[in-house]
N, C-alpha and C. Protein backbone atom coordinates (compact mmCIF):
# COMPACT_ATOMS: atom_id res chain seq x y z
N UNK A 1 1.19 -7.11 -9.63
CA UNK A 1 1.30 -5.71 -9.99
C UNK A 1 2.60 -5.54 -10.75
N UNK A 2 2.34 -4.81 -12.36
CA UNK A 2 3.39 -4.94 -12.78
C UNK A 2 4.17 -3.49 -12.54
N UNK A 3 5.99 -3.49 -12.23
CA UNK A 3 6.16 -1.73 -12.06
C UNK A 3 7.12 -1.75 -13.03
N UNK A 4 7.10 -0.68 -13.81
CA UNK A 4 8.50 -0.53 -14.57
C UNK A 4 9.37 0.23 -14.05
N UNK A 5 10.99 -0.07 -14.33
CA UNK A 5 11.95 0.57 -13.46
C UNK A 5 12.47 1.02 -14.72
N UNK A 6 13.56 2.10 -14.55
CA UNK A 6 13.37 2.63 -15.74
C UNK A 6 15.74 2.73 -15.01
N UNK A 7 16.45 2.85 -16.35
CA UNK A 7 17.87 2.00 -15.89
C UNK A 7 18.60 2.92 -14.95
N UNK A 8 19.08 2.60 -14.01
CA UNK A 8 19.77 3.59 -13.40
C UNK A 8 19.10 4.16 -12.08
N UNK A 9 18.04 3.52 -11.85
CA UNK A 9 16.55 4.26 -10.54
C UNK A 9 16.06 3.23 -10.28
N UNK A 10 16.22 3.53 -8.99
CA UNK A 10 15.61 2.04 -8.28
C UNK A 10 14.22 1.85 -7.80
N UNK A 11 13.97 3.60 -7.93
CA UNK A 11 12.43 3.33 -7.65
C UNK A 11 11.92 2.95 -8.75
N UNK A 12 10.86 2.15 -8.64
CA UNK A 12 9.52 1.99 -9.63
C UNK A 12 8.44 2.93 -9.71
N UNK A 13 8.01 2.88 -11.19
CA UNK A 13 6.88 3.85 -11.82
C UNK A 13 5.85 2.58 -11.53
N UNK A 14 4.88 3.25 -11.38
CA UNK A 14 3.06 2.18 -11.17
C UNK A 14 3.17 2.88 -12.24
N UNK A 15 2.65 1.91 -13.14
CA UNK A 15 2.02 2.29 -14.61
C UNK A 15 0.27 2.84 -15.21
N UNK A 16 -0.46 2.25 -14.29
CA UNK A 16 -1.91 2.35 -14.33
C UNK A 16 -2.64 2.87 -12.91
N UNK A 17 -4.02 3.11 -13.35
CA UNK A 17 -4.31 3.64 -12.11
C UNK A 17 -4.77 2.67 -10.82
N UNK A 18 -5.25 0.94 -11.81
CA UNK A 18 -5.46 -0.01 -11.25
C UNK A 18 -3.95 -0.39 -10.30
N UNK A 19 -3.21 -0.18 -10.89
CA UNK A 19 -1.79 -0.79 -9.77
C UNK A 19 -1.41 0.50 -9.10
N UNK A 20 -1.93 1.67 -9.16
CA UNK A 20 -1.70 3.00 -7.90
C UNK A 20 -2.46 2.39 -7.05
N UNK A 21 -3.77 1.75 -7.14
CA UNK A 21 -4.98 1.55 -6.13
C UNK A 21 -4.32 0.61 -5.50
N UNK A 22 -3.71 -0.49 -6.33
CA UNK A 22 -3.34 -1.54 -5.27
C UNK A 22 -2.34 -1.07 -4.40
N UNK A 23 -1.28 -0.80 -5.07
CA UNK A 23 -0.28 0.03 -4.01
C UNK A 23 -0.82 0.24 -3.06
N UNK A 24 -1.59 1.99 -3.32
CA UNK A 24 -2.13 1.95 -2.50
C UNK A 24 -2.47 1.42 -1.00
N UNK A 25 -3.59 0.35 -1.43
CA UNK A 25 -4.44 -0.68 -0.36
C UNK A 25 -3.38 -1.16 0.58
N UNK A 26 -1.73 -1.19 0.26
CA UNK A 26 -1.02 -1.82 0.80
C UNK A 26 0.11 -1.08 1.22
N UNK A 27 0.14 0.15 1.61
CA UNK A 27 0.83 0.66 2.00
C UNK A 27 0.10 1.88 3.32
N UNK A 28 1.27 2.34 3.91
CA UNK A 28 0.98 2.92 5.10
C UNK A 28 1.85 4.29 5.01
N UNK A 29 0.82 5.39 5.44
CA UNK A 29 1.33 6.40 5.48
C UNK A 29 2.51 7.22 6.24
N UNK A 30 3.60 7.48 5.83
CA UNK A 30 4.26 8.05 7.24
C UNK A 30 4.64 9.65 6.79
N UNK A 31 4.16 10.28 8.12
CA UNK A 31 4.41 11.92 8.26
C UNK A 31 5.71 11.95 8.34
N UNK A 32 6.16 13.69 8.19
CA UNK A 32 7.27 14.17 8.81
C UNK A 32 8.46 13.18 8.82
N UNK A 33 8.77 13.27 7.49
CA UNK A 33 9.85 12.13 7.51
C UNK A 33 11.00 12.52 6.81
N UNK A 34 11.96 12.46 7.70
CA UNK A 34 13.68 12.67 7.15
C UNK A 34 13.99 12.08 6.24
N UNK A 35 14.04 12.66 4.96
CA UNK A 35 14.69 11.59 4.30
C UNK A 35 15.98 11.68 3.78
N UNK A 36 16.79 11.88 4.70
CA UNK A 36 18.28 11.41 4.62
C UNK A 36 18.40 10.05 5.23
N UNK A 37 17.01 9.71 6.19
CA UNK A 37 17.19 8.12 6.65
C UNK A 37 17.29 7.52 5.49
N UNK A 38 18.40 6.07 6.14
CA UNK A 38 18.68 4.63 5.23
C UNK A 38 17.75 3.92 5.56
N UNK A 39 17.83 2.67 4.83
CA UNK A 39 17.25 1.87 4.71
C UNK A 39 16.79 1.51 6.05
N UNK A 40 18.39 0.62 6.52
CA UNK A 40 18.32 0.29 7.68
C UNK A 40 18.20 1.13 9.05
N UNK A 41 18.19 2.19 8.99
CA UNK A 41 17.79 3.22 10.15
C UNK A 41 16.82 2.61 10.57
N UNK A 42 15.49 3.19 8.87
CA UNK A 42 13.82 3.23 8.79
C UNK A 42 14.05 1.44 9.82
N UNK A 43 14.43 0.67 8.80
CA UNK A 43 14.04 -0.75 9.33
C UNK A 43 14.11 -0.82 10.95
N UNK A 44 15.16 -0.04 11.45
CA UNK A 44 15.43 -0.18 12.92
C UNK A 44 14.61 0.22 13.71
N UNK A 45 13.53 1.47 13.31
CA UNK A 45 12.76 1.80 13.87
C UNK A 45 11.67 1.19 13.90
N UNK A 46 10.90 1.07 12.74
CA UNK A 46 10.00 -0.02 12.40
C UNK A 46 9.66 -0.92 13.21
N UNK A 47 10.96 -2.15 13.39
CA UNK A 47 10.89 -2.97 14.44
C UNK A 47 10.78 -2.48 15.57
N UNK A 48 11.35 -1.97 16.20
CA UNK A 48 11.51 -1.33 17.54
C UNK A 48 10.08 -0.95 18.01
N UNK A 49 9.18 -0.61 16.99
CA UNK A 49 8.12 -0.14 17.13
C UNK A 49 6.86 -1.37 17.13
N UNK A 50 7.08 -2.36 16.66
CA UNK A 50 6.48 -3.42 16.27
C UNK A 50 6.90 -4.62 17.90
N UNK A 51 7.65 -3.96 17.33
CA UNK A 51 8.40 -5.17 19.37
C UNK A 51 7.86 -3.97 20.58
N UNK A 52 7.21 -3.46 20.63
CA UNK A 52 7.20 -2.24 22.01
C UNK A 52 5.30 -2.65 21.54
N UNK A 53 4.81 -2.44 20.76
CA UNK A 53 3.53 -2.58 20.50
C UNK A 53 3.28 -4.06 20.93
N UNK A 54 3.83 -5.14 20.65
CA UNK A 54 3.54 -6.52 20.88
C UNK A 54 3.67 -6.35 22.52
N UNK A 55 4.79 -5.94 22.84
CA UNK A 55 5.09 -5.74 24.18
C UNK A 55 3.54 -5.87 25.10
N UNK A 56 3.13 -4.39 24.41
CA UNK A 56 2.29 -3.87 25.68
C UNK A 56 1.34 -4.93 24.84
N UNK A 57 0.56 -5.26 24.59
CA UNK A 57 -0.34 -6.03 23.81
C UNK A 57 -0.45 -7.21 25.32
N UNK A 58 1.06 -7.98 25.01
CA UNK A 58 1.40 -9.50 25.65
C UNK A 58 0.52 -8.85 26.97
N UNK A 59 1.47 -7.41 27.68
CA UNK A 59 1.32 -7.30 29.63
C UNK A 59 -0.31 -6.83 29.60
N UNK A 60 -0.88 -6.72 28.90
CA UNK A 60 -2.27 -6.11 28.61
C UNK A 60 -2.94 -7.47 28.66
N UNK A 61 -2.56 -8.53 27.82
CA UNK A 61 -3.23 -9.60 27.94
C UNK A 61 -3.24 -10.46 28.85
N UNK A 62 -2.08 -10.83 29.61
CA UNK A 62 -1.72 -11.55 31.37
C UNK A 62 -2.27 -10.62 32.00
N UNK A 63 -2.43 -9.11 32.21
CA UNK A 63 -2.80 -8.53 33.59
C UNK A 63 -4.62 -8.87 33.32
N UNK A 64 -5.24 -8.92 32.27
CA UNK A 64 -6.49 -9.44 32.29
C UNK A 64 -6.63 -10.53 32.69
N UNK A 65 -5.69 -11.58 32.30
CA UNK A 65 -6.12 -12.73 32.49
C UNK A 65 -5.72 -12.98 34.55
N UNK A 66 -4.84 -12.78 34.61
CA UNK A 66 -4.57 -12.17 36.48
C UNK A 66 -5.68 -11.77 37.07
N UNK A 67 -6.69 -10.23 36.27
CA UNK A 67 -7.52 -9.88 36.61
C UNK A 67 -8.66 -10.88 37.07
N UNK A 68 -9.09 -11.49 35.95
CA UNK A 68 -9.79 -12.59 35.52
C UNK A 68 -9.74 -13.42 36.75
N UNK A 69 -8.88 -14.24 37.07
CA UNK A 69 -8.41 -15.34 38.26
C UNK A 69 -8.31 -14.50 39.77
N UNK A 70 -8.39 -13.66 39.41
CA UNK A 70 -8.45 -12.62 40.84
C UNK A 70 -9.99 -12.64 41.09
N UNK A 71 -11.17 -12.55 40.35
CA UNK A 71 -12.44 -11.98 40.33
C UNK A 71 -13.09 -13.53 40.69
N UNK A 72 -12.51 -14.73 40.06
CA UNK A 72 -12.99 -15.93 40.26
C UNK A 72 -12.75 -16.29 41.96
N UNK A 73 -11.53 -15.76 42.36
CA UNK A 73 -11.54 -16.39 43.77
C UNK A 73 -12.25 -16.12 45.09
């Protein structure tokens, strides 16, 4: 995807409607958003959010498998 930056702005212009779509496809929406946040704020949260989701994922997956070995005995 090609973007042109134009001197002095760091954001990029999508030039076509084919590289809006891709964008698009690859990006994720976020509401209600401050944007006086930095970079690294956003990034801090992000993770934080990505490590708390894996979290419950992991204790979700051992208490089944517990479950599991509980039902066999």
């Amino acid at each position: 995807m090609k973007k042109s930056t134009t001197p002095g702005n760091a954001a990029s212009v999508i030039t076509s409607l084919e590289e809006k779509m891709e964008a698009d496809a690859s990006s994720i929406y976020v509401g209600n958003v401050d944007y006086v946040q930095q970079q690294k704020s956003w990034k801090l949260t992000f993770v934080a959010v990505v490590q708390s989701t894996v979290l419950l994922i992991c204790q979700s997956v051992t208490n089944s498998i517990a479950l599991a070995k509980n039902l066999k005995m």
